[in-house]
N, C-alpha and C. Protein backbone atom coordinates (compact mmCIF):
# COMPACT_ATOMS: atom_id res chain seq x y z
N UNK A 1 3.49 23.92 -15.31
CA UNK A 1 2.26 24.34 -14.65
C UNK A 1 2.61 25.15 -13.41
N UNK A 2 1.90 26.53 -12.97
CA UNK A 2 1.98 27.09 -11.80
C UNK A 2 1.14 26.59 -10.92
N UNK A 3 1.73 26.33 -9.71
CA UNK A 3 1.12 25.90 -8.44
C UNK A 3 0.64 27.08 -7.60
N UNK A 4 -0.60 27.17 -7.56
CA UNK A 4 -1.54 27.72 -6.73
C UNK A 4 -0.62 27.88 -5.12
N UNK A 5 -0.27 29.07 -4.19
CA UNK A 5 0.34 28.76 -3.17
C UNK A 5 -0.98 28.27 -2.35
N UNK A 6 -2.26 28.32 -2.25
CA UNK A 6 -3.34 27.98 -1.85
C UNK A 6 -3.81 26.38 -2.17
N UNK A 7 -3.01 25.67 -3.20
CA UNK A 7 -3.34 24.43 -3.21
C UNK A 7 -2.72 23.78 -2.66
N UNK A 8 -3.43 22.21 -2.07
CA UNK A 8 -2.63 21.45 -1.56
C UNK A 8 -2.25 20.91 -2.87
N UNK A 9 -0.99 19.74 -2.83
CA UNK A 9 -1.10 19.13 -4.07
C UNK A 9 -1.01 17.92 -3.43
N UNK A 10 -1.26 16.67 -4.21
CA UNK A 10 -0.98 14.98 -4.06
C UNK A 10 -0.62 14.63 -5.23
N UNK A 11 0.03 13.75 -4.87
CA UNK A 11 0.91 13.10 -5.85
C UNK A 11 0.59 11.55 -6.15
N UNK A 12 -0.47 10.69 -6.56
CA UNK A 12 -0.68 9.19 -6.84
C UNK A 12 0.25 8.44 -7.16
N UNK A 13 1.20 7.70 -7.08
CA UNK A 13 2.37 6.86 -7.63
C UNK A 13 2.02 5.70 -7.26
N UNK A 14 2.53 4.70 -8.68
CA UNK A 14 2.31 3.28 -8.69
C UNK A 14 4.18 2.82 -8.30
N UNK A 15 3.88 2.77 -7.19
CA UNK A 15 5.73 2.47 -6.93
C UNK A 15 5.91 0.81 -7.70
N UNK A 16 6.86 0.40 -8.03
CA UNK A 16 7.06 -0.68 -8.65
C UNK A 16 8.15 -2.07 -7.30
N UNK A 17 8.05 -2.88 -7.69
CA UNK A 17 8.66 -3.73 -6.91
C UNK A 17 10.67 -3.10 -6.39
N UNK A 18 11.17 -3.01 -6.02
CA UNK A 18 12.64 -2.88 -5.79
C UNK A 18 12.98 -0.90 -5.75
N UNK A 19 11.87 -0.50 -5.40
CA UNK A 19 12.08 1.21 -5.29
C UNK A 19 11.51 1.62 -3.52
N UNK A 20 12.63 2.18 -3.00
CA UNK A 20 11.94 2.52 -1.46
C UNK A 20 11.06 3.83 -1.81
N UNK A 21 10.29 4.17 -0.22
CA UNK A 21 9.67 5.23 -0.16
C UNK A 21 10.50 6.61 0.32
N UNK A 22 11.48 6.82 -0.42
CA UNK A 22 12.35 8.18 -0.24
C UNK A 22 12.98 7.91 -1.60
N UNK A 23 13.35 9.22 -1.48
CA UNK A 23 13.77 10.02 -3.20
C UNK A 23 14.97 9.35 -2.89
N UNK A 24 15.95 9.03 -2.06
CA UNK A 24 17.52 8.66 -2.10
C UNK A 24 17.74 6.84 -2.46
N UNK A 25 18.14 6.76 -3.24
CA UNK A 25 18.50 5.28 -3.55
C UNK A 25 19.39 4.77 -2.45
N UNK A 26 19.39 3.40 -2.31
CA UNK A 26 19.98 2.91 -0.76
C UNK A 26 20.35 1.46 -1.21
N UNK A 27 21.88 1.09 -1.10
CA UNK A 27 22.25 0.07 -1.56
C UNK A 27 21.51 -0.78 -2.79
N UNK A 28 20.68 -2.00 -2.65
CA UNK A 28 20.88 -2.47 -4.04
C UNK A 28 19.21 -2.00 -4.59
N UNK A 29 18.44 -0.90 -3.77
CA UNK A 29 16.95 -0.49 -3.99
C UNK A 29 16.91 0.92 -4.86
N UNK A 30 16.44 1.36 -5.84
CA UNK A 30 15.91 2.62 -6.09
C UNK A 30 15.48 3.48 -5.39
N UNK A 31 15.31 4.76 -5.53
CA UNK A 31 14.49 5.84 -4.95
C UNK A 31 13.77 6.46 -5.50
N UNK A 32 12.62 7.10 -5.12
CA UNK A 32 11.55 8.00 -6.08
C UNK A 32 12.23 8.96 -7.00
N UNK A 33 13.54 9.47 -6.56
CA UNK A 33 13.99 10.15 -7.53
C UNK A 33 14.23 10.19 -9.35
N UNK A 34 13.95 8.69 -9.62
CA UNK A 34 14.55 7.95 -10.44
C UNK A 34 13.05 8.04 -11.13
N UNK A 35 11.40 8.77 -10.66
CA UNK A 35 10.58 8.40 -11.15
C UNK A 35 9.63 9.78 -10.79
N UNK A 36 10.28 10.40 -10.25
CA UNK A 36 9.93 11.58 -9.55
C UNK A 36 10.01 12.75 -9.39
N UNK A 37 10.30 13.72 -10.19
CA UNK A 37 11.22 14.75 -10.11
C UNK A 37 10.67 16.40 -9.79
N UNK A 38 9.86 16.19 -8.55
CA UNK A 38 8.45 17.46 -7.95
C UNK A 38 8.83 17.78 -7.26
N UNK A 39 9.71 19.08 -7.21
CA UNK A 39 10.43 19.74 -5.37
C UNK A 39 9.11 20.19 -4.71
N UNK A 40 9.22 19.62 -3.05
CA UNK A 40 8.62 19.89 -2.24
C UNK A 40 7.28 18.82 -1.76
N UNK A 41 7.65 17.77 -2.95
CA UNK A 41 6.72 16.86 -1.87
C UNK A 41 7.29 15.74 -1.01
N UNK A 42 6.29 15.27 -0.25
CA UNK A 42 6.91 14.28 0.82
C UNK A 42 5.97 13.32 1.01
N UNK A 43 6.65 11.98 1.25
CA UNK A 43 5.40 10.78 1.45
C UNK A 43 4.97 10.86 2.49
N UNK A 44 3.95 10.28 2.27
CA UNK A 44 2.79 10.27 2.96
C UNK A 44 2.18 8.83 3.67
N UNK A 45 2.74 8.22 4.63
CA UNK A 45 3.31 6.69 4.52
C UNK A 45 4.09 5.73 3.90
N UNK A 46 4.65 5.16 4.21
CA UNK A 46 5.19 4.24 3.26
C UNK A 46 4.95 2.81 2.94
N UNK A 47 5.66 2.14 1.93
CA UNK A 47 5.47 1.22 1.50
C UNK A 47 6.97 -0.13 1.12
N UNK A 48 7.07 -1.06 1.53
CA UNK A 48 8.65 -1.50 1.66
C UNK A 48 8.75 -1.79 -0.05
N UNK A 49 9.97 -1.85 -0.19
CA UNK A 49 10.75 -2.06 -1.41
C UNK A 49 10.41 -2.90 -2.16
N UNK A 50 10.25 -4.16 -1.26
CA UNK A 50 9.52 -5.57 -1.76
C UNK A 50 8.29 -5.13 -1.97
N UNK A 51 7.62 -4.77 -1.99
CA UNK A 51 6.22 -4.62 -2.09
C UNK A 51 5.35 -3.08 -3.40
N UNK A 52 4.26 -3.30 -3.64
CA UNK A 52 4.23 -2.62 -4.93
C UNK A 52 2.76 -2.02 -4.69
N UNK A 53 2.71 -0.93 -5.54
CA UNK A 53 1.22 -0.05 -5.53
C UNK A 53 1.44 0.90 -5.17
N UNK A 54 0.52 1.23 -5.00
CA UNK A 54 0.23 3.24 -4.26
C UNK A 54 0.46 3.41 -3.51
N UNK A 55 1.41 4.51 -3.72
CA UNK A 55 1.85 5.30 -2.88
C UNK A 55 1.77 6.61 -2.64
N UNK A 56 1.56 7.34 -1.60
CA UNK A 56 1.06 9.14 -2.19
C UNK A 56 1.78 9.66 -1.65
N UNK A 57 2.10 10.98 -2.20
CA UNK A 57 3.23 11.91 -1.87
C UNK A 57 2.06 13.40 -1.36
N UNK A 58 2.68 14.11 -0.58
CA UNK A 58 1.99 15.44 -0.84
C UNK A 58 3.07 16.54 -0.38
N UNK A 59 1.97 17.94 -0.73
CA UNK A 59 2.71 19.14 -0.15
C UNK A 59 2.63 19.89 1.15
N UNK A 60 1.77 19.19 1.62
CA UNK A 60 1.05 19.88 2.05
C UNK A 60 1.29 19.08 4.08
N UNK A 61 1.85 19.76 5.17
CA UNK A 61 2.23 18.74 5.73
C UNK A 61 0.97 18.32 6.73
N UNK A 62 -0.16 18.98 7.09
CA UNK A 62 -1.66 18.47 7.25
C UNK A 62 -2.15 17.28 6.46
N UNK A 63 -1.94 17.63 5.40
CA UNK A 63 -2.86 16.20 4.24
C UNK A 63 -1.72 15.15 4.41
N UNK A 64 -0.16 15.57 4.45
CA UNK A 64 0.72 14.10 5.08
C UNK A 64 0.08 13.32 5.89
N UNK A 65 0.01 14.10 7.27
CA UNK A 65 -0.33 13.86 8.19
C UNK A 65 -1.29 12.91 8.46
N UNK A 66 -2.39 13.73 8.16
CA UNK A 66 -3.61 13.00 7.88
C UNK A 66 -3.50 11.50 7.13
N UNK A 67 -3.10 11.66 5.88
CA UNK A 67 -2.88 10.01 5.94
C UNK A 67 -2.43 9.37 5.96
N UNK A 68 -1.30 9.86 6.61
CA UNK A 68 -0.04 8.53 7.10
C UNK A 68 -0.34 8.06 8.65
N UNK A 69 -0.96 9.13 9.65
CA UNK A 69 -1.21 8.59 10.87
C UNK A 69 -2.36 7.96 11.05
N UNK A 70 -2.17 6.78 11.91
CA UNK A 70 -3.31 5.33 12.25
C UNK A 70 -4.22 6.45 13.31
N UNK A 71 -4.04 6.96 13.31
CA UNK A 71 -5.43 7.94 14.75
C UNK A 71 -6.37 8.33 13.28
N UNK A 72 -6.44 8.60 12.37
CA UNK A 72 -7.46 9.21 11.57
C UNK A 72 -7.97 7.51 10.81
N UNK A 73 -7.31 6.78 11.48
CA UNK A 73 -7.69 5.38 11.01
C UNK A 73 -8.41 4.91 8.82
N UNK A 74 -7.20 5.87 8.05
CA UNK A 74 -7.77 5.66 6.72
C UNK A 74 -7.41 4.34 6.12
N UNK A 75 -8.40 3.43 5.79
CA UNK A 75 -8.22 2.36 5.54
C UNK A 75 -7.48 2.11 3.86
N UNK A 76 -6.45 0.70 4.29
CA UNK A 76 -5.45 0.82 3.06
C UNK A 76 -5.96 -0.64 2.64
N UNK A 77 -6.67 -0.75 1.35
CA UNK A 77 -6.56 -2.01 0.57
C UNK A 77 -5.75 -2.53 0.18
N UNK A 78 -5.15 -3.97 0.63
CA UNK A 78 -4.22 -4.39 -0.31
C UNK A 78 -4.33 -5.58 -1.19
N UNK A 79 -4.00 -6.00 -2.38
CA UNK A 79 -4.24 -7.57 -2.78
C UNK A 79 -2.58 -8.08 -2.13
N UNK A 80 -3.17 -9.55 -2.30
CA UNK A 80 -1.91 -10.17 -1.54
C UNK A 80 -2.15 -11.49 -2.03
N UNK A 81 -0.82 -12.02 -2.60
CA UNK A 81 -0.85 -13.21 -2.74
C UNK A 81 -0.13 -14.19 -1.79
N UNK A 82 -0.84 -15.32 -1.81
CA UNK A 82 0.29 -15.96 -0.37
C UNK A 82 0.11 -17.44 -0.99
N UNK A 83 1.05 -18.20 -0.23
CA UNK A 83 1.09 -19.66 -0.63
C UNK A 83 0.25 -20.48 -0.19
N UNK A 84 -0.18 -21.11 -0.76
CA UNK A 84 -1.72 -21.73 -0.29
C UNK A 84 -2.51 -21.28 -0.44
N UNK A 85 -3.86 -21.86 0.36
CA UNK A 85 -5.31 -21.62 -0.25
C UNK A 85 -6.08 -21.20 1.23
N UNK A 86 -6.35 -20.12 1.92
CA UNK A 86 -6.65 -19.86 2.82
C UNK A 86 -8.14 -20.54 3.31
N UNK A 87 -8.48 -20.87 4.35
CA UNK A 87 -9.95 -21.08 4.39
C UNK A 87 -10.67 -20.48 5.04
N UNK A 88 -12.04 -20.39 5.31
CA UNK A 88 -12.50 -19.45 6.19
C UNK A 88 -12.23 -19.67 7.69
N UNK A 89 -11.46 -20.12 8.40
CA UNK A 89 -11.10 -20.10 9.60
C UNK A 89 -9.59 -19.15 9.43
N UNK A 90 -8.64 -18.89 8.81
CA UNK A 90 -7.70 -18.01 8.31
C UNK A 90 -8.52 -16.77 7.93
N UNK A 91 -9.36 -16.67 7.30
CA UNK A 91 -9.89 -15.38 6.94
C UNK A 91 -10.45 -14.89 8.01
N UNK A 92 -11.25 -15.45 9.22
CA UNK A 92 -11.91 -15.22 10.15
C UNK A 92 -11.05 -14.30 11.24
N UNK A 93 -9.60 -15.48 11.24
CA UNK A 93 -8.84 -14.70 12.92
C UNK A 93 -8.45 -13.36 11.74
N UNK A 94 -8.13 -13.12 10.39
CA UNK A 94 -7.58 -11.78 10.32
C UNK A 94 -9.07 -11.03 10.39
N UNK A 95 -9.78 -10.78 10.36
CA UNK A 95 -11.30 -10.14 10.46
C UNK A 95 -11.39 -9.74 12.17
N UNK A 96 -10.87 -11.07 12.67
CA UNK A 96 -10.91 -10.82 14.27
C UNK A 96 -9.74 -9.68 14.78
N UNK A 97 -8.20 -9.70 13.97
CA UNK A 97 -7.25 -9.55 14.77
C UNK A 97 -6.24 -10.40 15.05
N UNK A 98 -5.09 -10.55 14.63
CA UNK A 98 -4.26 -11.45 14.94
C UNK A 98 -2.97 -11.23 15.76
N UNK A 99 -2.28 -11.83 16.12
CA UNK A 99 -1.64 -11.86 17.50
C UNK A 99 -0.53 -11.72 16.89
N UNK A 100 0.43 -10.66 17.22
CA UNK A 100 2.21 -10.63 16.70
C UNK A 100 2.53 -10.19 17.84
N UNK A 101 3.85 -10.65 17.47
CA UNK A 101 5.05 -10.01 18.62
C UNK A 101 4.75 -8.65 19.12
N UNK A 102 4.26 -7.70 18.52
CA UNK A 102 4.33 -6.14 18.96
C UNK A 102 2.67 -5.93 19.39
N UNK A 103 2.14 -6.98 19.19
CA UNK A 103 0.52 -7.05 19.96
C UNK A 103 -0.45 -7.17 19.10
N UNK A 104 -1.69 -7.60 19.26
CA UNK A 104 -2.63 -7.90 18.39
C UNK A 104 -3.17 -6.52 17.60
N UNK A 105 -3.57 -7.77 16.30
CA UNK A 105 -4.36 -5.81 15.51
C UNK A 105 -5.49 -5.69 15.65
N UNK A 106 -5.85 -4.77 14.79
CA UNK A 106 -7.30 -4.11 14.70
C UNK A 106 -7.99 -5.08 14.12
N UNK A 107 -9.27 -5.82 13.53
CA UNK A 107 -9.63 -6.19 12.61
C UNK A 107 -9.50 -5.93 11.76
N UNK A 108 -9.62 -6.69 10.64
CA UNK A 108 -9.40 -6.27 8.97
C UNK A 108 -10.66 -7.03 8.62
N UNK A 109 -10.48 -6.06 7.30
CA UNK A 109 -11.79 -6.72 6.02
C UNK A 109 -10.66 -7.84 5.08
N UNK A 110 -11.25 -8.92 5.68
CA UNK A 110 -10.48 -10.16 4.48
C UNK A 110 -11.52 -10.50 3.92
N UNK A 111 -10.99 -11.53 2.24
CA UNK A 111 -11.90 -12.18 1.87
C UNK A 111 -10.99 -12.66 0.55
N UNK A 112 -10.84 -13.94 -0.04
CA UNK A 112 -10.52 -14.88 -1.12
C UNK A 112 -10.87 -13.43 -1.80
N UNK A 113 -10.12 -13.41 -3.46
CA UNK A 113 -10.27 -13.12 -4.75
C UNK A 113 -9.55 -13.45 -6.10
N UNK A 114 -10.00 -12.96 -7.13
CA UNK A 114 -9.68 -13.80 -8.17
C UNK A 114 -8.10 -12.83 -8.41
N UNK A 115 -7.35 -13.66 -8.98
CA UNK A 115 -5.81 -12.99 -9.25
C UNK A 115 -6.43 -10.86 -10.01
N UNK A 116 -6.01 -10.35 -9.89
CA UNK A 116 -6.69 -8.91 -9.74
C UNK A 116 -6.45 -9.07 -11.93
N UNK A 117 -7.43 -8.77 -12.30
CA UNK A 117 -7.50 -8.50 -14.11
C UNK A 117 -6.33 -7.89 -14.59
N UNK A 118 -6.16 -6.84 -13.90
CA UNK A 118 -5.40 -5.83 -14.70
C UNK A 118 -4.05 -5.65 -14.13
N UNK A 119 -3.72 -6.44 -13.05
CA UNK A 119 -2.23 -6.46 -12.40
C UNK A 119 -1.48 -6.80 -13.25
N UNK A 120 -0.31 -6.26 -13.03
CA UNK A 120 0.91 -5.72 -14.37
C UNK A 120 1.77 -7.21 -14.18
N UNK A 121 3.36 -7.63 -14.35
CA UNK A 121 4.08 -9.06 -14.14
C UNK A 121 4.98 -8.03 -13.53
N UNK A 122 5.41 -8.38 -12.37
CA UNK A 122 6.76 -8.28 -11.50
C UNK A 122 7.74 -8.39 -11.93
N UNK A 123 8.80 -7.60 -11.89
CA UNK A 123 10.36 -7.84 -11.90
C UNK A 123 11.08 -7.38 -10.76
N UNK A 124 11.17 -8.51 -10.15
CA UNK A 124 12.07 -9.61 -10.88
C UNK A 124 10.10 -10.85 -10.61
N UNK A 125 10.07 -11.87 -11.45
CA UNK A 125 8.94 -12.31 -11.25
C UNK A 125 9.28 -13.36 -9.82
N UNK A 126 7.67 -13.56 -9.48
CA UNK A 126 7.37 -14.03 -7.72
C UNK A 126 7.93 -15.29 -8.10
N UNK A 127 8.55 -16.02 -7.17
CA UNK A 127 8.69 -17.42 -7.25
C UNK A 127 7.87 -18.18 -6.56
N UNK A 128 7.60 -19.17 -7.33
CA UNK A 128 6.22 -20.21 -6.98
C UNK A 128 6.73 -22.06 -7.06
N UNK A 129 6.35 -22.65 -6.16
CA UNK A 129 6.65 -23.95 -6.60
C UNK A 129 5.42 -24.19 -6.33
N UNK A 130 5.66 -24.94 -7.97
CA UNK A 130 4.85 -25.92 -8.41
C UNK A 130 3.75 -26.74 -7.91
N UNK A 131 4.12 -27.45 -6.80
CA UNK A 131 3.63 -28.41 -5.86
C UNK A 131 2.67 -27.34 -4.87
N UNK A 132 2.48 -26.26 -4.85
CA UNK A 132 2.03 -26.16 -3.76
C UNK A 132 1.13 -24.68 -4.48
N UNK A 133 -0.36 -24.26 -4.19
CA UNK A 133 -1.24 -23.71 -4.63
C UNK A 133 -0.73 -22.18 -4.41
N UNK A 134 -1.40 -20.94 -4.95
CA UNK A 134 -1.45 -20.12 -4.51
C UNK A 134 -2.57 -19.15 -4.83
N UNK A 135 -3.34 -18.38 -3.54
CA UNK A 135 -4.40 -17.54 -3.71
C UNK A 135 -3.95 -15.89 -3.45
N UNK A 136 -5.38 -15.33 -3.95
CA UNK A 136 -5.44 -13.95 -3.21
C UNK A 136 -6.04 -13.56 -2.82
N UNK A 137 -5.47 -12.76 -1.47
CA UNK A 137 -6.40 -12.03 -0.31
C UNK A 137 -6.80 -10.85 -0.80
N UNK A 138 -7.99 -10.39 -0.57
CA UNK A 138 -7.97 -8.31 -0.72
C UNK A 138 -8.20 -8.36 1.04
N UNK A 139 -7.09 -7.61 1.62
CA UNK A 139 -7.18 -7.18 3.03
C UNK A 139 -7.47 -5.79 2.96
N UNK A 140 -8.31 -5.15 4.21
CA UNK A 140 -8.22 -4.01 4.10
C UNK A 140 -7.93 -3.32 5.60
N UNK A 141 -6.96 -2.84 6.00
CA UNK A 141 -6.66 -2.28 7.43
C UNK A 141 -6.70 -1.09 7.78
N UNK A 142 -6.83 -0.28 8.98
CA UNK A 142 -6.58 0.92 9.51
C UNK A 142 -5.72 0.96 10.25
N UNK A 143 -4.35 0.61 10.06
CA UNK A 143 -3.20 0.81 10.82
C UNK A 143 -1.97 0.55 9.99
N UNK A 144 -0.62 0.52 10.32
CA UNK A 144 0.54 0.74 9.40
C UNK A 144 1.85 -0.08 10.33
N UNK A 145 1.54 -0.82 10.76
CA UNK A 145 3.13 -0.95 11.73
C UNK A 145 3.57 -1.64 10.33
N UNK A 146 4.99 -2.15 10.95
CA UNK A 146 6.23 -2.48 10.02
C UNK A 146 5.86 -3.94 9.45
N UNK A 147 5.90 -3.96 8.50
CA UNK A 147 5.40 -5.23 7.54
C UNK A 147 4.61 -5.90 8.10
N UNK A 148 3.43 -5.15 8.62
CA UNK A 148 2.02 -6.10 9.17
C UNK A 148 1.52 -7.04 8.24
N UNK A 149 0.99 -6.52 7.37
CA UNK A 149 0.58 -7.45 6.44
C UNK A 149 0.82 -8.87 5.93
N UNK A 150 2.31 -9.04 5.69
CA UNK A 150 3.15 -9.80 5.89
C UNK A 150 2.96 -10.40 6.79
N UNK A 151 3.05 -9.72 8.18
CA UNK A 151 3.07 -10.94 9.41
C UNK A 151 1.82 -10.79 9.75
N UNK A 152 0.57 -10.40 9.24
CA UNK A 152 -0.34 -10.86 9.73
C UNK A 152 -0.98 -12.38 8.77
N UNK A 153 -0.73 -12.28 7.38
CA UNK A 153 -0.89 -13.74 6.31
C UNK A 153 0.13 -14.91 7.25
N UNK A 154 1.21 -14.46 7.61
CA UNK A 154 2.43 -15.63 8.27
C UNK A 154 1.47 -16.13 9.63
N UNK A 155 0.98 -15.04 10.44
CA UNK A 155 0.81 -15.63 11.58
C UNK A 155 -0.60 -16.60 10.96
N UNK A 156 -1.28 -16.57 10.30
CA UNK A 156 -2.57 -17.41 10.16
C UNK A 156 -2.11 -18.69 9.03
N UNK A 157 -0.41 -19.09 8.87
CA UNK A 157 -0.25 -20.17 8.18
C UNK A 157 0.06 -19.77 6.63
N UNK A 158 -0.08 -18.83 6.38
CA UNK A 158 0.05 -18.51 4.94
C UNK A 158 0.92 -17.03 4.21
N UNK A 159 1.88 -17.39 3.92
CA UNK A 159 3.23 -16.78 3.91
C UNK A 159 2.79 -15.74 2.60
N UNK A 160 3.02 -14.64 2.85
CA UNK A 160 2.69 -13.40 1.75
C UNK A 160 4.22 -13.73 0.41
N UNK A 161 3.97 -14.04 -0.81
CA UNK A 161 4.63 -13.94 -2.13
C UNK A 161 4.99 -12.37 -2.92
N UNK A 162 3.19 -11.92 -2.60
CA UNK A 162 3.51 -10.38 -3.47
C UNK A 162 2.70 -9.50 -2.55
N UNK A 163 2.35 -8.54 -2.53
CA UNK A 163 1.61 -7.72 -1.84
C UNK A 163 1.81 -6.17 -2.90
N UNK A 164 0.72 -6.23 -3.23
CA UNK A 164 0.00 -4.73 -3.81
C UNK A 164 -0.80 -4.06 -3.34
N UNK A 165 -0.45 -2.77 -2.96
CA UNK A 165 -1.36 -1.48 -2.30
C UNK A 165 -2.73 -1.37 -3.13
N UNK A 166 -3.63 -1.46 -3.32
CA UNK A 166 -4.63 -1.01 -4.04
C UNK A 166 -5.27 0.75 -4.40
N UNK A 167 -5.31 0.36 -2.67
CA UNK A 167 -6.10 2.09 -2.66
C UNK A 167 -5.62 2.52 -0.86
N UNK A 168 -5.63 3.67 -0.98
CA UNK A 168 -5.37 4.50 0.67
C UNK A 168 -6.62 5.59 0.47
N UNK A 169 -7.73 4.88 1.43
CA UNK A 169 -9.07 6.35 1.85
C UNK A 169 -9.44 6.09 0.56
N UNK A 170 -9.94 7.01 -0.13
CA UNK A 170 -10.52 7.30 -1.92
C UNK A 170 -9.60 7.31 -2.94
N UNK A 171 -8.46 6.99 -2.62
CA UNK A 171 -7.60 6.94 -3.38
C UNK A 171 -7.45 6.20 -4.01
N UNK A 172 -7.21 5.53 -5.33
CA UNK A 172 -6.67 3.94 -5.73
C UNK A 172 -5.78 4.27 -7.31
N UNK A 173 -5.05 2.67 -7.21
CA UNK A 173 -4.39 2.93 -8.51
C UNK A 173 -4.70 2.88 -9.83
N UNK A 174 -6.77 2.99 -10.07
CA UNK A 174 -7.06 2.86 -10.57
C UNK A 174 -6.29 3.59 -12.28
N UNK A 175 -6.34 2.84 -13.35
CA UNK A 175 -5.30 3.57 -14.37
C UNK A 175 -3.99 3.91 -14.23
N UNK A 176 -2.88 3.42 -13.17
CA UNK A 176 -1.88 4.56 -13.27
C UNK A 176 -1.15 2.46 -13.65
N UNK A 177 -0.04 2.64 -14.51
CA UNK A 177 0.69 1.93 -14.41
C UNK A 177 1.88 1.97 -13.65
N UNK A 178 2.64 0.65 -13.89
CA UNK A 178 4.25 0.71 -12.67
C UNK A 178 4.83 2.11 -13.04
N UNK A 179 5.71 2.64 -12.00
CA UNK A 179 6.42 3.80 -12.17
C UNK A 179 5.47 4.80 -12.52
N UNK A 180 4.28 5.05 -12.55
CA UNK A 180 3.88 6.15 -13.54
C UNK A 180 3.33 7.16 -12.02
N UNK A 181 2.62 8.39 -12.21
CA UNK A 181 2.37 8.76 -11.39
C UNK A 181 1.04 10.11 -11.97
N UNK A 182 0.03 10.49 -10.82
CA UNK A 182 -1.09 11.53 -11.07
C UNK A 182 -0.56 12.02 -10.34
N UNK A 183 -1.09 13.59 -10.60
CA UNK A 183 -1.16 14.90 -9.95
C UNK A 183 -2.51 15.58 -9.65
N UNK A 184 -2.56 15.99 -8.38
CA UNK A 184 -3.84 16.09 -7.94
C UNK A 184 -3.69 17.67 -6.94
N UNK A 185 -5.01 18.28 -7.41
CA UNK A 185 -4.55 19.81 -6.47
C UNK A 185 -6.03 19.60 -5.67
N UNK A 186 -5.62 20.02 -4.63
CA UNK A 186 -6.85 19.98 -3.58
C UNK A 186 -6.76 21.06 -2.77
N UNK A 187 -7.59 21.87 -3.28
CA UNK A 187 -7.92 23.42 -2.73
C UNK A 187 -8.24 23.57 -0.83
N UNK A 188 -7.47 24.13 -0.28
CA UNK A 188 -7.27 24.22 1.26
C UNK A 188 -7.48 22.88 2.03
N UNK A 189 -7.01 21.96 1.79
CA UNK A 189 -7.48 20.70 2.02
C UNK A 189 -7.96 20.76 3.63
N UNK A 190 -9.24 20.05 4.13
CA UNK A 190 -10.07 19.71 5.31
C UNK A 190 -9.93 18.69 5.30
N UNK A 191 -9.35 18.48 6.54
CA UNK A 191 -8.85 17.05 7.14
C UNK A 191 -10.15 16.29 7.13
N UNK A 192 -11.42 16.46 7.60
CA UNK A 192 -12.70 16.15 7.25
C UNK A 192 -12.97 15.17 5.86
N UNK A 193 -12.46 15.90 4.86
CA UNK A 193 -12.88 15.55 3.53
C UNK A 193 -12.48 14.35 2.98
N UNK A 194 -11.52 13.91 3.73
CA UNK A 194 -11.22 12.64 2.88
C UNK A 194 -11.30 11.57 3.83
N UNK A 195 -11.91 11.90 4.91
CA UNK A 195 -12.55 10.58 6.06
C UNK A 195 -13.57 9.50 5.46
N UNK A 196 -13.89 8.52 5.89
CA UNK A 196 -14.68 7.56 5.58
C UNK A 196 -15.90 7.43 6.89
């Protein structure tokens, strides 16, 4: 296919568990290269190794921009499974903001849900004991520091197992399976257009 020099392009990827967010493989992790093979795009936030879902690439270094930086505040859904059974006093302080080492966050949209229908099985699969329950969160945030998510389930008592990206802004992984990836052209892209 010829690329329009007038289009932006995006790139949708369902990154899979044990692949970082750069094309270069790095000790015992994969790289997009291995699933990826589009000169000239670049991510567009990232997502850690341990962790799985959407991820977007683009060409374009405005539409990067735009949604990888917390000032345009585009909110990122994630499901999350954690150990235990959260209650509404756990769901409440993340809604409020919770307190970490690098300072409290923004509020989030929490709330209990049912294990997600159509979520794929992990490899290597989550480990679970037996003895002890496990639920899922759908969180939804406008900010990105370094494994927030993670330490925001830890700081309210309940330790994150898996964590899946859902959707970033209008984006989601709706249809794309592990490893797979969409292509998307977005004509002069306006930073405007994909605000909420």
């Amino acid at each position: 296919m010829t690329q329009r020099h007038d289009a932006s392009r995006l790139i949708l990827f369902n990154k899979p568990y044990g692949v970082l967010s750069q094309f270069t493989p790095e000790g015992r992790w994969r790289g997009l290269k291995d699933f990826i093979a589009i000169p000239g795009v670049y991510v567009a936030g990232r997502l850690d190794a341990d962790s799985e879902g959407l991820l977007l690439l683009a060409n374009d270094g405005k539409l990067q921009a735009h949604i990888a930086d917390p000032r345009f505040k585009m909110e990122k859904i994630y499901w999350v499974q954690v150990e235990g059974t959260p209650g509404e006093a756990a769901l409440q302080a993340l809604r409020e903001g919770v307190a970490l080492n690098d300072g409290p966050t923004r509020p989030a949209r929490a709330r209990l849900m049912d294990a997600p229908a159509a979520l794929w099985q992990r490899e290597p699969p989550v480990r679970v004991r037996q003895s002890i329950p496990t639920a899922w969160i759908e969180l939804g945030i406008r900010e990105g520091r370094n494994r927030q998510v993670r330490r925001m389930t830890a700081a309210v008592g309940f330790p994150t197992l898996r964590l899946v990206r859902a959707a970033i802004g209008n984006w989601s992984l709706d249809g794309l399976a592990p490893g797979s990836w969409r292509d998307h052209a977005i004509d002069q892209f306006k930073p405007s257009s994909t605000t909420r």
